[in-house]
Protein backbone atom coordinates (compact mmCIF):
# COMPACT_ATOMS: atom_id res chain seq x y z
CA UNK A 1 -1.37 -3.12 12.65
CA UNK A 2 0.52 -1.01 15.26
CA UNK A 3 2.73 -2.08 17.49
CA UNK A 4 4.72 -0.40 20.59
CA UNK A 5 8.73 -1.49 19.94
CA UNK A 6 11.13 -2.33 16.92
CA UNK A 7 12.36 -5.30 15.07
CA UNK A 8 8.55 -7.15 15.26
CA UNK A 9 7.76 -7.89 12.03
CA UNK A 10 4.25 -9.48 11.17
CA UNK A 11 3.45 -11.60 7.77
CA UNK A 12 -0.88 -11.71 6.68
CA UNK A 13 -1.40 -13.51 3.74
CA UNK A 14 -4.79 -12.37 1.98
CA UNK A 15 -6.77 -12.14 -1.43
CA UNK A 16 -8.39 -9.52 0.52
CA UNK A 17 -7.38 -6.21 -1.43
CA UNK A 18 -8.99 -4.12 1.42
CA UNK A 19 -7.10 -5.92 4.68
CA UNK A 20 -3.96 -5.53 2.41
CA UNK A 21 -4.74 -1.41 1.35
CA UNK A 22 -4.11 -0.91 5.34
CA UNK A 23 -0.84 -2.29 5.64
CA UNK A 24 2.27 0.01 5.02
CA UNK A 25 3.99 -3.03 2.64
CA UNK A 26 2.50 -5.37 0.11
CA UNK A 27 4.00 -7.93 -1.76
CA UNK A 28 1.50 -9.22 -5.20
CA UNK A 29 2.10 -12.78 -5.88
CA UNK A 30 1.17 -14.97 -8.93
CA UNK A 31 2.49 -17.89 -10.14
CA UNK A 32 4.21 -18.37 -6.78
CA UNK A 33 6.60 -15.17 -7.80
CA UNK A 34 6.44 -11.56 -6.68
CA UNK A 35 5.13 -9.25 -9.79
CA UNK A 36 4.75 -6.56 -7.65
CA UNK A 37 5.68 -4.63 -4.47
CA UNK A 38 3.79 -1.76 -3.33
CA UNK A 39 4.63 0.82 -0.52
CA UNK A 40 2.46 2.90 1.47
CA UNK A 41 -1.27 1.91 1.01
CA UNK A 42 -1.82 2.77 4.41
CA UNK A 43 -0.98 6.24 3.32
CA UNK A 44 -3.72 6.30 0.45
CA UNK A 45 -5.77 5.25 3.00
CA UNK A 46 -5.44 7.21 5.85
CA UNK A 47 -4.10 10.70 4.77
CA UNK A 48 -4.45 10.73 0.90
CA UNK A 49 -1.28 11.21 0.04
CA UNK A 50 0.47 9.20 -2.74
CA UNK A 51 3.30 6.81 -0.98
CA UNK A 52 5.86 7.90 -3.85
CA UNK A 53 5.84 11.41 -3.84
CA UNK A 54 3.82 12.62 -1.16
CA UNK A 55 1.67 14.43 -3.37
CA UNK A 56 -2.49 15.08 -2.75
CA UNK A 57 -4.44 12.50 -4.18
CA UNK A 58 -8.44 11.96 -4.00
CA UNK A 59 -9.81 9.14 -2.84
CA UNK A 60 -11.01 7.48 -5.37
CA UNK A 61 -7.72 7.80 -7.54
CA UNK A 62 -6.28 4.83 -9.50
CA UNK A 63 -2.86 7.20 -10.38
CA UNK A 64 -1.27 9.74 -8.96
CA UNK A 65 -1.88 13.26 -10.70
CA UNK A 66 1.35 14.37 -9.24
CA UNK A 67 4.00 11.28 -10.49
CA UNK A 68 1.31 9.14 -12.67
CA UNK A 69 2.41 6.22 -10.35
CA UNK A 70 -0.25 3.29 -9.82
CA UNK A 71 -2.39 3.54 -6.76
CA UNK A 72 -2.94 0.23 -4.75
CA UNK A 73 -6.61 0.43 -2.88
């Protein structure tokens, strides 16, 4: 989602793993506790570029090649 100003923040809650891959911040919750928080997904996405270390990735990638960091998709 894109929006025109700052300060607008906007919570989805999904078990949709492709509606979340398109937002720039997920937060993985089990057990009613975070386990996880990934950055960037929108960047996997979009320009396939790892959100950690900027580095080229292919699309179907589950790590990074550059920083061996796990890929959310």
């Amino acid at each position: 989602m894109k929006f025109i100003g700052k300060g607008i923040t906007v919570k989805v809650v999904t078990y949709d793993s492709h509606l979340a891959a398109h937002e720039e911040r997920a937060l993985l919750i089990e057990d009613g506790k975070i386990t996880k928080e990934k950055r960037g997904m929108h960047l996997v996405n979009k320009n396939l570029m790892c959100p950690c270390c900027r580095g080229s990735i292919q699309k179907n990638d589950v790590i990074c090649p550059s920083c061996q960091k796990e890929l959310l998709k």
